[in-house]
Each structure stands twice: as C-alpha cells, then as structure tokens.
C-alpha atoms as a PDB file:
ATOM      1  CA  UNK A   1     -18.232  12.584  14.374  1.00  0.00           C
ATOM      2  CA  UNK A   2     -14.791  10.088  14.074  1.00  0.00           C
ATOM      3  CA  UNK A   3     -14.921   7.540  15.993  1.00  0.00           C
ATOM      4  CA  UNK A   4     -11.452   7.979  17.476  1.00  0.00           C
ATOM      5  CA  UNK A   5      -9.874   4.438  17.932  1.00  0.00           C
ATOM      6  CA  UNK A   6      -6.511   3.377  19.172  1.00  0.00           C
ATOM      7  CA  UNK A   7      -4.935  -0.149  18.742  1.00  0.00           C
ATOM      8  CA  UNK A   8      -5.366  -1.588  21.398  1.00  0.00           C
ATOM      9  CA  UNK A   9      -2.404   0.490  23.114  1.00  0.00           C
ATOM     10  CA  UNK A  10      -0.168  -0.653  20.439  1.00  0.00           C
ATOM     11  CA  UNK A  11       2.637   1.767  19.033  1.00  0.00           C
ATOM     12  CA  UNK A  12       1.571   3.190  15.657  1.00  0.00           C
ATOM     13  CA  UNK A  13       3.893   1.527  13.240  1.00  0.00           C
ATOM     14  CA  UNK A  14       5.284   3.659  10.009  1.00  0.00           C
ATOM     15  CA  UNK A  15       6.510   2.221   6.507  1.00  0.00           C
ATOM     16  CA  UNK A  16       8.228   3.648   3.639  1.00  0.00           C
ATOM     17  CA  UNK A  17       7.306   4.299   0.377  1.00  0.00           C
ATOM     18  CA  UNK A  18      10.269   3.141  -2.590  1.00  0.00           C
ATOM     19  CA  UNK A  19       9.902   3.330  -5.832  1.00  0.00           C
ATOM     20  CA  UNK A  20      10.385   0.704  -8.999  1.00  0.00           C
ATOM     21  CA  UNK A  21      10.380   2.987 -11.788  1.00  0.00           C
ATOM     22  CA  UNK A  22      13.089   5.455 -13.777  1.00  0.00           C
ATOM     23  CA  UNK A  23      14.694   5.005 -17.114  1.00  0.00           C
ATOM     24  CA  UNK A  24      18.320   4.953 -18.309  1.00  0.00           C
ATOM     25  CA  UNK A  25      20.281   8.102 -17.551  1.00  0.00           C
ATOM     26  CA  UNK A  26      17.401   9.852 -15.557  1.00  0.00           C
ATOM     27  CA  UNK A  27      17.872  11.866 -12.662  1.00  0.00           C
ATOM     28  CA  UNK A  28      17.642  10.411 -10.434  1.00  0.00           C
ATOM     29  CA  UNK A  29      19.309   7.291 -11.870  1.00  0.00           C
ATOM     30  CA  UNK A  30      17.082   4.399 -12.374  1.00  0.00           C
ATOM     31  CA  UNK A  31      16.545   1.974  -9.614  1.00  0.00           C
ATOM     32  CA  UNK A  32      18.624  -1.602  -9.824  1.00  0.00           C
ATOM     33  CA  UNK A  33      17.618  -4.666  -8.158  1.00  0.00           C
ATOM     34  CA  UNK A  34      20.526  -3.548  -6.049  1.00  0.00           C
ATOM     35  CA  UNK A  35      19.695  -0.098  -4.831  1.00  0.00           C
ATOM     36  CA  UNK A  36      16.029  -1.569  -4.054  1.00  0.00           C
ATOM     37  CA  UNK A  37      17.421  -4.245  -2.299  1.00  0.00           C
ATOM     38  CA  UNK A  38      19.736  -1.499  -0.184  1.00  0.00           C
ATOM     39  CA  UNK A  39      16.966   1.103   0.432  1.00  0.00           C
ATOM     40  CA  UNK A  40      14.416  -2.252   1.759  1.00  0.00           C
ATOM     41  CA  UNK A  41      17.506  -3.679   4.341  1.00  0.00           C
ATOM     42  CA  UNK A  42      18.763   0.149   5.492  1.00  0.00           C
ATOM     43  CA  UNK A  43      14.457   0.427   5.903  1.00  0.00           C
ATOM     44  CA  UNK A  44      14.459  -2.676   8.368  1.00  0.00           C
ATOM     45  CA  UNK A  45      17.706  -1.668  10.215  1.00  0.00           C
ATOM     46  CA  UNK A  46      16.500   1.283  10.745  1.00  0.00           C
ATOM     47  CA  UNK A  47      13.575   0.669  12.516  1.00  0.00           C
ATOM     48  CA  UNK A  48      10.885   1.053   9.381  1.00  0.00           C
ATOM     49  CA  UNK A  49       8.062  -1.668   9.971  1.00  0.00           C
ATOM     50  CA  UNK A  50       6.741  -1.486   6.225  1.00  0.00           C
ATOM     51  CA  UNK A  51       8.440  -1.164   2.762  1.00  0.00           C
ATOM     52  CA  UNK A  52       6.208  -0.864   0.130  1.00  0.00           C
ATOM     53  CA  UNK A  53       6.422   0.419  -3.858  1.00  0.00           C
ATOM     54  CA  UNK A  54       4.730   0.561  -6.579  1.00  0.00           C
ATOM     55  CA  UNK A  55       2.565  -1.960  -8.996  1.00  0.00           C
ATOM     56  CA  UNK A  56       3.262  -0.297 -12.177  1.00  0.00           C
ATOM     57  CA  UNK A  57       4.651  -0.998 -15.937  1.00  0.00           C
ATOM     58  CA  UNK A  58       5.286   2.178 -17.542  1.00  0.00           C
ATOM     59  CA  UNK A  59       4.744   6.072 -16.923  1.00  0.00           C
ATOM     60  CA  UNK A  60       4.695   7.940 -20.274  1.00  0.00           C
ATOM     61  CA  UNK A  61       4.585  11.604 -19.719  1.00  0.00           C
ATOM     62  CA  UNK A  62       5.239  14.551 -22.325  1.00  0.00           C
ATOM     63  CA  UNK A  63       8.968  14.143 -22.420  1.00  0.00           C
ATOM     64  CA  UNK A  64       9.854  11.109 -21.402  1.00  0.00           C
ATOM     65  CA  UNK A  65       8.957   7.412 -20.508  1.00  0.00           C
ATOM     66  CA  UNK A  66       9.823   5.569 -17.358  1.00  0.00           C
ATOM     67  CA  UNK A  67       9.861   1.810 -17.001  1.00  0.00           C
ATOM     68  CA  UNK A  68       8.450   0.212 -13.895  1.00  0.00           C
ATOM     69  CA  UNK A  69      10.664  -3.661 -12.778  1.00  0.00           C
ATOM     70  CA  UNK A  70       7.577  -5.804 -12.033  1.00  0.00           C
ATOM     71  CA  UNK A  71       6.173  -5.559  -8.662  1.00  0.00           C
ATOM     72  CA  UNK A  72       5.645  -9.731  -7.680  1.00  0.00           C
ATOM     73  CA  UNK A  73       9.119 -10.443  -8.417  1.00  0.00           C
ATOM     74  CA  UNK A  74      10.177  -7.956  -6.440  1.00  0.00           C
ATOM     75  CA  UNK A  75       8.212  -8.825  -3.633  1.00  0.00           C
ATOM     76  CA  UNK A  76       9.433 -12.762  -4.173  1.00  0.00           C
ATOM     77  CA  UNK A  77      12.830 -11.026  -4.002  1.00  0.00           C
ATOM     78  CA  UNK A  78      12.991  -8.771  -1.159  1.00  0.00           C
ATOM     79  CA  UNK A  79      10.949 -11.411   1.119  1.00  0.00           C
ATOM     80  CA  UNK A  80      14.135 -13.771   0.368  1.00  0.00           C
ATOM     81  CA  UNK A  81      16.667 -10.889   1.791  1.00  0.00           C
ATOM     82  CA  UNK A  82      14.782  -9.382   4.552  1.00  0.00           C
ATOM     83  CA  UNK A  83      14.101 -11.143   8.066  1.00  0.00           C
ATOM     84  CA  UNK A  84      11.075  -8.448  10.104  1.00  0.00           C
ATOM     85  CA  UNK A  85      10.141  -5.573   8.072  1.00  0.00           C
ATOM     86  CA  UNK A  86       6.822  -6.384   6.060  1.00  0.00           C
ATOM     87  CA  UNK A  87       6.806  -5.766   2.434  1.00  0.00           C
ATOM     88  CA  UNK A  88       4.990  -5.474  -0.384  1.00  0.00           C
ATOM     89  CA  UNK A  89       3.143  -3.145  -3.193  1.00  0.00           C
ATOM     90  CA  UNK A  90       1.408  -0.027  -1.827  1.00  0.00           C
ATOM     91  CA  UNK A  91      -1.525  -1.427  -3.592  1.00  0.00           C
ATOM     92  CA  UNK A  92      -1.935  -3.898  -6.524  1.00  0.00           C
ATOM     93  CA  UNK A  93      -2.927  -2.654  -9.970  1.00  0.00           C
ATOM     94  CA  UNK A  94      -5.822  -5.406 -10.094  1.00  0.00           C
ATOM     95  CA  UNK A  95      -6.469  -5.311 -13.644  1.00  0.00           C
ATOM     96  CA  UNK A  96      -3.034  -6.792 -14.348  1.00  0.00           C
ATOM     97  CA  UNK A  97      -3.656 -10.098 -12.927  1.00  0.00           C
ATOM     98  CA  UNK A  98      -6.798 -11.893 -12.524  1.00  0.00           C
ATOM     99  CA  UNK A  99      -8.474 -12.314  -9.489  1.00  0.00           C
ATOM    100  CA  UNK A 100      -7.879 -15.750  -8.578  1.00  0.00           C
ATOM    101  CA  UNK A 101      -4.524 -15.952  -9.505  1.00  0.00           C
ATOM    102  CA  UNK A 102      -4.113 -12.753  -7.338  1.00  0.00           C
ATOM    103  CA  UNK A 103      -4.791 -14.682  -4.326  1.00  0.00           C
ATOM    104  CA  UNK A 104      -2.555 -17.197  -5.269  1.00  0.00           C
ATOM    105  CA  UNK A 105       0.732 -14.439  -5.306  1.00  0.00           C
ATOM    106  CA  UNK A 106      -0.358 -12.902  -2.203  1.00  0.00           C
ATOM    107  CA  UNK A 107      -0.558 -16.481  -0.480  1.00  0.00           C
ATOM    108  CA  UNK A 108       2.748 -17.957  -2.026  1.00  0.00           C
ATOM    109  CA  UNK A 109       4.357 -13.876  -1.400  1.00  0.00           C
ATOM    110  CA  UNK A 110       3.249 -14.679   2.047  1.00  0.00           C
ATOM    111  CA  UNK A 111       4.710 -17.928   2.690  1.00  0.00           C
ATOM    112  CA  UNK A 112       8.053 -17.002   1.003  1.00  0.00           C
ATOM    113  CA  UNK A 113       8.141 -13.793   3.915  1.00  0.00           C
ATOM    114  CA  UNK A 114       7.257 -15.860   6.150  1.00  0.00           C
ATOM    115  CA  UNK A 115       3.932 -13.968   7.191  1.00  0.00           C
ATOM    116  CA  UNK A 116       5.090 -10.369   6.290  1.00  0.00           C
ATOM    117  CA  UNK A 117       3.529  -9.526   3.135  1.00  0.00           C
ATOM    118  CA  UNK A 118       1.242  -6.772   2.592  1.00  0.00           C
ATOM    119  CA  UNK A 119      -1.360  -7.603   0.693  1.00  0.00           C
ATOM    120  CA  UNK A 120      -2.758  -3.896  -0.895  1.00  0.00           C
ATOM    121  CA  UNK A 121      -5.388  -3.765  -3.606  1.00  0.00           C
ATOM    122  CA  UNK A 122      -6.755  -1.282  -5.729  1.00  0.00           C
ATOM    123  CA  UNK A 123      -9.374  -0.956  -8.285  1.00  0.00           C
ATOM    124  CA  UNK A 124      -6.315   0.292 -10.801  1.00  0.00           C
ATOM    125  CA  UNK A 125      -5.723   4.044 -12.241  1.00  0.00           C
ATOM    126  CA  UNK A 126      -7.479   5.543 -14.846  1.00  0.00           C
ATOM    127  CA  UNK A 127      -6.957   4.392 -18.471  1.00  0.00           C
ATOM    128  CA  UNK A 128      -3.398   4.818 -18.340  1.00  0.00           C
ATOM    129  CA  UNK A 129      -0.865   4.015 -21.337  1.00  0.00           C
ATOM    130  CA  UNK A 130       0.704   0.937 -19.602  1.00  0.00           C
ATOM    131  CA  UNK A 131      -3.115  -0.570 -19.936  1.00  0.00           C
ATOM    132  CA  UNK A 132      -3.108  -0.509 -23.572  1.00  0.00           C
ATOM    133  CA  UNK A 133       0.893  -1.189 -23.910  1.00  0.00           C
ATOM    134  CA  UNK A 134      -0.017  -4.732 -21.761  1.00  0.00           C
ATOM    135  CA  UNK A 135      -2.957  -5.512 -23.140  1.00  0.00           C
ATOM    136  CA  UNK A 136      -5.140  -4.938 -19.955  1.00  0.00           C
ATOM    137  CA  UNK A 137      -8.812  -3.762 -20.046  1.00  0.00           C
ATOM    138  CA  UNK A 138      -9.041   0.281 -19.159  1.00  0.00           C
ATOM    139  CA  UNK A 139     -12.829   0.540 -18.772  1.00  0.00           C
ATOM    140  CA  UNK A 140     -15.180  -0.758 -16.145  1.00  0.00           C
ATOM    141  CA  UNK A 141     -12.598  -0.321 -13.054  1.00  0.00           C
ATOM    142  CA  UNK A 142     -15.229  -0.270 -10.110  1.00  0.00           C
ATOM    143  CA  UNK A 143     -17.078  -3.027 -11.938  1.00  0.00           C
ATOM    144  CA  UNK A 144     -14.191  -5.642 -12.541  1.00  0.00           C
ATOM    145  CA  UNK A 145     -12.772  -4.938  -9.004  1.00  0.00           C
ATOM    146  CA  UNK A 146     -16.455  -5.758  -7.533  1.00  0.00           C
ATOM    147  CA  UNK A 147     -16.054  -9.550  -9.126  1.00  0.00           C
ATOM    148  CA  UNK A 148     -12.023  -9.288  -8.631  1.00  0.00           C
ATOM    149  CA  UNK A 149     -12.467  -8.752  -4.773  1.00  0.00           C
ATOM    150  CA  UNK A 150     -15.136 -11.877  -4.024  1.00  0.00           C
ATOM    151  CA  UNK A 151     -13.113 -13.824  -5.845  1.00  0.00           C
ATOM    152  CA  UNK A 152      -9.800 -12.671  -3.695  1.00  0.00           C
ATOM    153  CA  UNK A 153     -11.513 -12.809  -0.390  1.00  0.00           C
ATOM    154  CA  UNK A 154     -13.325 -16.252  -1.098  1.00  0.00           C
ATOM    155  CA  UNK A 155      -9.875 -18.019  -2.081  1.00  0.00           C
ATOM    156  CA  UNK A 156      -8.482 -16.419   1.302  1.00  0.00           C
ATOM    157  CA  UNK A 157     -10.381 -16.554   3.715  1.00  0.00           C
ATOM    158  CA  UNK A 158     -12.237 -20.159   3.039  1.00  0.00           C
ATOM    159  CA  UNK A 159      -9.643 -21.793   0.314  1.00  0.00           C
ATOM    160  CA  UNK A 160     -12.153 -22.203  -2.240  1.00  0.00           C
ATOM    161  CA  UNK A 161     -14.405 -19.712  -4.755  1.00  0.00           C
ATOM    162  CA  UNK A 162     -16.773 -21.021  -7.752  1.00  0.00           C
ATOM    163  CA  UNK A 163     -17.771 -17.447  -9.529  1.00  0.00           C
ATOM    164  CA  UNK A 164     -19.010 -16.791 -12.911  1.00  0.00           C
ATOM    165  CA  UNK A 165     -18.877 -12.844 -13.416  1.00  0.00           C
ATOM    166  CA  UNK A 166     -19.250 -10.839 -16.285  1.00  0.00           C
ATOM    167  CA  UNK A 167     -15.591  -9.492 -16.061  1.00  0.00           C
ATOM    168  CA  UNK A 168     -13.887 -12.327 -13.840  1.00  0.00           C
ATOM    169  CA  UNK A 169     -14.447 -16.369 -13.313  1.00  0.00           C
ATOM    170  CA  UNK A 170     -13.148 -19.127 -10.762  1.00  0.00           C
ATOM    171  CA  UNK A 171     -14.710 -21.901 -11.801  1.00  0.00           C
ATOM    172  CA  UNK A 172     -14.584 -24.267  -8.847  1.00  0.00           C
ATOM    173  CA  UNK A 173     -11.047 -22.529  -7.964  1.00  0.00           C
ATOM    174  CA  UNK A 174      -9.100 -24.133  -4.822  1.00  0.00           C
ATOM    175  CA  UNK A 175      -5.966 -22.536  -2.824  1.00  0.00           C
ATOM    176  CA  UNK A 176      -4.750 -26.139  -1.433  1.00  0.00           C
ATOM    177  CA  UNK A 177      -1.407 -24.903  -0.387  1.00  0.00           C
ATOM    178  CA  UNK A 178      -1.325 -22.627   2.361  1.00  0.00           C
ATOM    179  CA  UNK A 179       0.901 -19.707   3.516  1.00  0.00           C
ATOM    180  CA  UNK A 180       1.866 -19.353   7.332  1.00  0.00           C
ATOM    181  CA  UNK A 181      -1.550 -17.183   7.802  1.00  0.00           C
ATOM    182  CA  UNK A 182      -4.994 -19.974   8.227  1.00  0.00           C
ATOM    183  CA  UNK A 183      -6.693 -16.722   5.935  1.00  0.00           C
ATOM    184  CA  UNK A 184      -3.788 -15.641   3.819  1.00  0.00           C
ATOM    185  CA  UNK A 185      -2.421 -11.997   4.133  1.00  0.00           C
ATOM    186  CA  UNK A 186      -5.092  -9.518   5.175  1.00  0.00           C
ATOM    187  CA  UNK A 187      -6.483  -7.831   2.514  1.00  0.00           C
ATOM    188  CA  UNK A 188      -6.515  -4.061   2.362  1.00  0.00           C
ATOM    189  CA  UNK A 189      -8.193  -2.126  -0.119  1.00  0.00           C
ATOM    190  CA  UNK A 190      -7.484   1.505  -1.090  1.00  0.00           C
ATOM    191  CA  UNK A 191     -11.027   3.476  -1.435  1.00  0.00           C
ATOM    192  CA  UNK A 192     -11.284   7.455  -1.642  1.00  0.00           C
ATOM    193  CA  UNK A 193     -15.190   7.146  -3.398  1.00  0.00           C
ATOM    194  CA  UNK A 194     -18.075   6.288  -2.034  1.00  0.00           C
ATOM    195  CA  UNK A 195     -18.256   2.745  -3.503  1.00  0.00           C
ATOM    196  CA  UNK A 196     -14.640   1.359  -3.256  1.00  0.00           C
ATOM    197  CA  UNK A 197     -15.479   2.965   0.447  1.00  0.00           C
ATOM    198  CA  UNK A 198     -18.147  -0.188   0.974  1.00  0.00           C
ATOM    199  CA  UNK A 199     -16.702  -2.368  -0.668  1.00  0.00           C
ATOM    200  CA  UNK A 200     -13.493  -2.021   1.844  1.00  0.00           C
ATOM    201  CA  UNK A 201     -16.463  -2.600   4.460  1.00  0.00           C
ATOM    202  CA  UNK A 202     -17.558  -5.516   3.113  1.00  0.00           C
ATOM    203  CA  UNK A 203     -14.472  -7.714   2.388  1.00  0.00           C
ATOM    204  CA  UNK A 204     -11.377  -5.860   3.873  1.00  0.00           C
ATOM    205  CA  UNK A 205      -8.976  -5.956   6.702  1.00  0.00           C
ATOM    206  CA  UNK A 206      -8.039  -2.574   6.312  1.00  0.00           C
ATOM    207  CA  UNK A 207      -8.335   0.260   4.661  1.00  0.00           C
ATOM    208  CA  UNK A 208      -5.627   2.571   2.849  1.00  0.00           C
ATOM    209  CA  UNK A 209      -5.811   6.104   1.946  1.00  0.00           C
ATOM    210  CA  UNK A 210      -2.874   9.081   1.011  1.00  0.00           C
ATOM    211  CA  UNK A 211      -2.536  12.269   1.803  1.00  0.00           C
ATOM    212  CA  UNK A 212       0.061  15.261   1.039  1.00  0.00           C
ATOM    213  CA  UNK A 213       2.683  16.187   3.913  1.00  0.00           C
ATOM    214  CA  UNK A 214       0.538  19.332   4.927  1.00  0.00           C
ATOM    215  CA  UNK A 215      -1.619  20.061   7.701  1.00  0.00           C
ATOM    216  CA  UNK A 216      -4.426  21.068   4.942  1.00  0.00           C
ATOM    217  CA  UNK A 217      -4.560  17.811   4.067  1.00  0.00           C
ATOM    218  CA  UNK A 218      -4.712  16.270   7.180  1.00  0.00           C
ATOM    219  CA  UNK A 219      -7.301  18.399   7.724  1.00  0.00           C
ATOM    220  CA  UNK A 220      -8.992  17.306   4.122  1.00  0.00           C
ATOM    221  CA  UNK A 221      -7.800  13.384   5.055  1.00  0.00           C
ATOM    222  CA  UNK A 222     -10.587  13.744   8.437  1.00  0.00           C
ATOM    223  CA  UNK A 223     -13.264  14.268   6.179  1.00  0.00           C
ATOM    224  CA  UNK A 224     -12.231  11.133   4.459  1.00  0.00           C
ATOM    225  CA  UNK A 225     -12.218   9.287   7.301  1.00  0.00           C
ATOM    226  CA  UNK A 226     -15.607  10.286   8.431  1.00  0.00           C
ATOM    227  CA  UNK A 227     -17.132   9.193   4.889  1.00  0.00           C
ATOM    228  CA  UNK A 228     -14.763   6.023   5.219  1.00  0.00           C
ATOM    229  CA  UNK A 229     -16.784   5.486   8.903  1.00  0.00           C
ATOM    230  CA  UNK A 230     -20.207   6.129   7.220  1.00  0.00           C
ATOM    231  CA  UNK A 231     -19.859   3.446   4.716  1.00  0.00           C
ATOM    232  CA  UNK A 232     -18.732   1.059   7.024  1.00  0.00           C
ATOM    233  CA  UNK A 233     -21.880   1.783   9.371  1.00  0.00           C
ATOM    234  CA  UNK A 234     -24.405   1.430   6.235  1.00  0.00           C
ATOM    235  CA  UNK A 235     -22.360  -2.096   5.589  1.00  0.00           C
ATOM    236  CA  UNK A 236     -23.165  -3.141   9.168  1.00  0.00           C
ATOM    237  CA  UNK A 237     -19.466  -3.080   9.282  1.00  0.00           C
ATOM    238  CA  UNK A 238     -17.940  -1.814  13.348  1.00  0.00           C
ATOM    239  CA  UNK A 239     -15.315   1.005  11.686  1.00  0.00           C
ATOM    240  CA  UNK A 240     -12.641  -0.250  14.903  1.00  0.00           C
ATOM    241  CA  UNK A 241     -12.506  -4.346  13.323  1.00  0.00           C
ATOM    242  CA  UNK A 242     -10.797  -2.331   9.749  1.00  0.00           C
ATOM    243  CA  UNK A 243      -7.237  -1.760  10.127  1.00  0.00           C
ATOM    244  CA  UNK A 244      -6.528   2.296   9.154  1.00  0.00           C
ATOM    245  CA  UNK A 245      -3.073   2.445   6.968  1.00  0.00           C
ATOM    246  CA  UNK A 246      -2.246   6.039   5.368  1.00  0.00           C
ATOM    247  CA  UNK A 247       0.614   6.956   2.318  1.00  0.00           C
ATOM    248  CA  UNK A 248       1.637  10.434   2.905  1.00  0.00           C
ATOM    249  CA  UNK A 249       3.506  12.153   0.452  1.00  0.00           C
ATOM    250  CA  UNK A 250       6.226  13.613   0.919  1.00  0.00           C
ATOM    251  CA  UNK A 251       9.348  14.815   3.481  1.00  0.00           C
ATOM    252  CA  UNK A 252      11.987  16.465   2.501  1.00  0.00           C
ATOM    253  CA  UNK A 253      14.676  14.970   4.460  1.00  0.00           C
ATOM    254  CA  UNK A 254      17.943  17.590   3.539  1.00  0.00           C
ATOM    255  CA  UNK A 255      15.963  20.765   3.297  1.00  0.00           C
ATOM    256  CA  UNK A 256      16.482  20.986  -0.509  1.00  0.00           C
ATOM    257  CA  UNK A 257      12.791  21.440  -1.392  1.00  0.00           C
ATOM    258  CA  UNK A 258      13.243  19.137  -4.067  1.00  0.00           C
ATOM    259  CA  UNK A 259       9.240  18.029  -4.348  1.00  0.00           C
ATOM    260  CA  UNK A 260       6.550  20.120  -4.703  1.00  0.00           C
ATOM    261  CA  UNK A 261       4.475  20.217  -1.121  1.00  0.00           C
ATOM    262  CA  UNK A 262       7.315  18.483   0.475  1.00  0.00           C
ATOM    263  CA  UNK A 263       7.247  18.905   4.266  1.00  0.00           C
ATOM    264  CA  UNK A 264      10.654  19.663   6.478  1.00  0.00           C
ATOM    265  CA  UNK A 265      10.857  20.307  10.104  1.00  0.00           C
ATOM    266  CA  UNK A 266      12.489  18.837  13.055  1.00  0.00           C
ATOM    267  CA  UNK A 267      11.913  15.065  14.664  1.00  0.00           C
ATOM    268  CA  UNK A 268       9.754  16.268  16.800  1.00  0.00           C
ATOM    269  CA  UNK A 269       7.863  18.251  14.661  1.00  0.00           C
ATOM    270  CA  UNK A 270       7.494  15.636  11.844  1.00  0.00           C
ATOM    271  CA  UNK A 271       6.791  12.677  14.361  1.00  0.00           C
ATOM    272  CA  UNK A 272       4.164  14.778  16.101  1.00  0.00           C
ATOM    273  CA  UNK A 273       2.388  15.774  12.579  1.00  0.00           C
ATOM    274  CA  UNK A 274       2.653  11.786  12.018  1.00  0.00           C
ATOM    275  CA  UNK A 275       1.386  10.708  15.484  1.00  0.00           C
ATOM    276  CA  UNK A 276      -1.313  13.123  15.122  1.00  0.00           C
ATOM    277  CA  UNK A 277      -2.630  10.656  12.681  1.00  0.00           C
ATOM    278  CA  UNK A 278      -3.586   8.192  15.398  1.00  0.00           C
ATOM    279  CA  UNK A 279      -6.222  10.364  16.551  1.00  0.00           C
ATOM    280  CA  UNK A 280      -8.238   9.793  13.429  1.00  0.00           C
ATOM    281  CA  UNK A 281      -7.963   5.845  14.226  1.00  0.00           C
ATOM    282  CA  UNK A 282      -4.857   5.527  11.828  1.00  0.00           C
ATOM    283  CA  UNK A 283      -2.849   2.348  13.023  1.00  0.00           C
ATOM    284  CA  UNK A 284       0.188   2.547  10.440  1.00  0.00           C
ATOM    285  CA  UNK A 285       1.748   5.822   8.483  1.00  0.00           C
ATOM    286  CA  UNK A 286       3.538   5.180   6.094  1.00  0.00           C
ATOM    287  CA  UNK A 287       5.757   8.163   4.185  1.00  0.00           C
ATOM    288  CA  UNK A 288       7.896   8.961   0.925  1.00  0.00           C
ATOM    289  CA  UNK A 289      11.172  10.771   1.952  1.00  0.00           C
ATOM    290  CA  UNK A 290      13.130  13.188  -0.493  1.00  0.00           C
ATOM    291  CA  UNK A 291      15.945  12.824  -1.616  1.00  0.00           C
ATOM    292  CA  UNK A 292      15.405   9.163  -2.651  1.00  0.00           C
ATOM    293  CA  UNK A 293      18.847   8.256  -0.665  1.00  0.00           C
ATOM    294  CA  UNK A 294      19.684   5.379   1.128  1.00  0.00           C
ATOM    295  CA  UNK A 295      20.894   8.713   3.450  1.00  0.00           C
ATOM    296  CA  UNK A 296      17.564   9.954   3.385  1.00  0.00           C
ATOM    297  CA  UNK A 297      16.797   6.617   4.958  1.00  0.00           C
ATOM    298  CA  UNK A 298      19.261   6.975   7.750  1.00  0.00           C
ATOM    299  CA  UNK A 299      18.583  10.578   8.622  1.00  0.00           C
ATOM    300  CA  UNK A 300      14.830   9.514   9.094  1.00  0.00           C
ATOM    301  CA  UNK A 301      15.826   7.346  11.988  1.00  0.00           C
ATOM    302  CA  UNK A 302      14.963   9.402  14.932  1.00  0.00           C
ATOM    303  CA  UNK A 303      11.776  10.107  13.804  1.00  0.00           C
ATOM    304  CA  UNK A 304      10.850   5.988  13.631  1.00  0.00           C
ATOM    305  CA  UNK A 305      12.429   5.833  16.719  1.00  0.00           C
ATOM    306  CA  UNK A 306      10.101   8.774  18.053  1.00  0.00           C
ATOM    307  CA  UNK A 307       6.818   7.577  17.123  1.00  0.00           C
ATOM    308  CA  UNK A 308       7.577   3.893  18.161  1.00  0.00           C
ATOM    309  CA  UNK A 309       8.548   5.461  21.630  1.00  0.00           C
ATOM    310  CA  UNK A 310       5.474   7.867  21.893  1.00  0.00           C
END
C-alpha cells in the first residue's frame, strides 16, 4: 500500500530537463553556452522552478559521437545568470569526481546560487565509453557509491569526515567554508534497485526516479514507489521526511512526434497526467519537452501555470 503524502499543502513544483551534449553539424545543432544560457532564463520566466541537465562527457553510438560541455561549470555559470529557478545536474555521474571533493562543488555551486542548487547523485551508468576515454573506474558502481555517499553526507551535514574505504578516502577532510544552507544542498540520490533504494533511506533528502510520458509507466513508476517505501521502512527511515522528485521523459510540445513514446495532449490533459503524480507522494515533476526549442519552452507555459494553480 503507498503511503500517499502531500507537502504539506504546498503546490507541486515542475523542472525541466536541458541537455549539454551534440556535436558539430548535428541535428539538432549542438548546444552553445548561449542557447543553454537562453533555454535556463526563458525556463525561469516562464514559471519552471527547476532546470537541470546532464553530467556526462561523451556518447559514442554506432554512427556518431556526441560531446557533453562539463556539467560544474555549467552549473557555476548558469547560477551567475539566473536569480529563482534552482539548477543543477539531473544527477551527478559520481565516479567522475571523488567524494569529498564532490561535496565541496555542491557547497561552493550552492553559495554561488545563492541556495538554489540541486544537488542529484547517482551511482554512475554502466561501463560506458566516456569511463575509459577519462580515465574513470567502470566496475564496482554500487560499491564505490556506498563509500562516495558517507563521505558526501558527513562533509554536509557535520563539516567534517575522516574515512578510509577501499574505493574512496577523506582523511581528516574539513568543509570550513560554508554555503548559505547550515547542511549544504540536500542531497538526493537516484535509486531504481533494491540497494541504491536503502541507501537513499539512509543518507538522502530525497529521492529521484524517471519514467516515460505514458500512463503504463505511471502505472509501472507506483510499483517503484512502493519498493522505494519498503526500503525506507526496513531503514527505520518515515517514507514522508524523503523528498519524492521524478524525470519524465518526454512531451511533444508541436505535435510532430519527433521522440519515440513522446506524449501530446492539451494543458489540461498533460497537467492532469503530471498532477496525478502527487498522489504517489511526488513533490516535484520534472519533464523533457520536444522539440528542444526555446519555443517549446514558451508553449509549455500554461501547463506550469496549471499545476502551480491546482
């Protein structure tokens, strides 16, 4: 049984997802620090409360490779040109950085936005070529994020972490500067298994999860939430203290059917699949539009407006 939860009466807030990667005369063309910079301020003026991307390096596929522009200076640089909306990576790739100096970005990312950074993290993908072309580690994920994470949440929450792992180490490691939050950013950790599901209990602030733009997923997404809700309760963890934030992919803004299980339909048929949401405890939805369009941006704005209002 879900445990539905509510926050508090608060309107469910909704983000959008951007993207960092293409590659010279792509289609569509690659993003600029310019275009990023455009699709995160037409986010906030439109109403968007999150802008988020993602923490990658390269995507090699069977024709082509795309480059990825590096996630923390991004974040350093869209903090310095944006006043409310929150912003940040959907979820860091923690093997690229090592756990202490992980808190360390998130902190500083968080001062610079003057409290608005999301702080995601994620135990990484599967051994992917950008692992090997970086000279990251591609075996061991779950492990290395179980050190990673007590390392993260030690530095955070009490300023200070002395570990000595197999995979990570902080040997008497101090955050003396402080960002504008007493505990740094909250942390939220993506989990879809069983493990990455108690670890979330354990240490998180929230918990993220995706989901395609279909009602068969939604349905598939309440069965994650009720494993989500059992590893909390074998943590000794209350499921309503974790903060619920979902990625859903994708809406096809112009009808085109441009992405495969793209959803269309009008405002109030796309803000009521996303409100539904709230009634498995989700507290922020946050969705990929298609086309990629600074327009696409715009023509979502009824449907922020919608489920802020309802």
């Amino acid at each position: 049984t879900i445990r539905v939860r509510h926050s508090g009466g608060d309107r469910m807030r909704i983000g959008l997802i951007s993207e960092l990667h293409g590659r010279p005369g792509g289609d569509p063309p690659p993003p600029t620090w310019g275009s990023i910079q455009e699709r995160a301020q037409t986010a906030e003026e439109v109403g968007f409360d999150t802008f988020v991307y993602e923490d990658a390096l390269l995507y090699r596929g069977d024709d082509a490779t795309n480059g990825s522009w590096e996630a923390v200076a991004i974040s350093g640089a869209l903090a310095a040109v944006t006043e409310r909306i929150h912003i940040g990576p959907s979820v860091f790739n923690a093997p690229y950085r090592s756990a202490a100096l992980l808190a360390r970005i998130a902190d500083t990312l968080d001062e610079i936005s003057g409290g608005r950074f999301v702080f995601g993290l994620g135990a990484g993908n599967t051994a992917d070529s950008d692992y090997e072309a970086f000279g990251f580690p591609t075996d061991r994920r779950y492990s290395r994020f179980e050190e990673a994470i007590q390392i993260i949440h030690g530095l955070l929450k009490s300023d200070a972490a002395d570990f000595d792992g197999v995979y990570h180490s902080a040997k008497q490691s101090e955050l003396v500067l402080r960002g504008p939050r007493p505990e740094g950013p909250p942390i939220m950790i993506a989990a879809g298994g069983p493990k990455m599901m108690r670890l979330t209990a354990r240490y998180a602030d929230a918990w993220n999860w995706w989901t395609w733009g279909e009602h068969e997923s939604f349905d598939a997404l309440r069965e994650k939430v009720t494993q989500f809700e059992a590893a909390c309760e074998a943590e000794g963890r209350d499921p309503a203290t974790i903060q619920r934030t979902v990625d859903v992919y994708s809406f096809d803004v112009d009808g085109g059917a441009g992405e495969e299980h793209a959803m269309t339909g009008t405002t109030d048929e796309i803000a009521g699949n996303l409100l539904g949401l709230a009634d498995l405890g989700f507290d922020e939805v946050r969705v990929d539009l298609y086309p990629r369009t600074v327009g696409a941006i715009e023509a979502f704005a009824p449907v922020v407006a919608s489920v802020h209002t309802s």
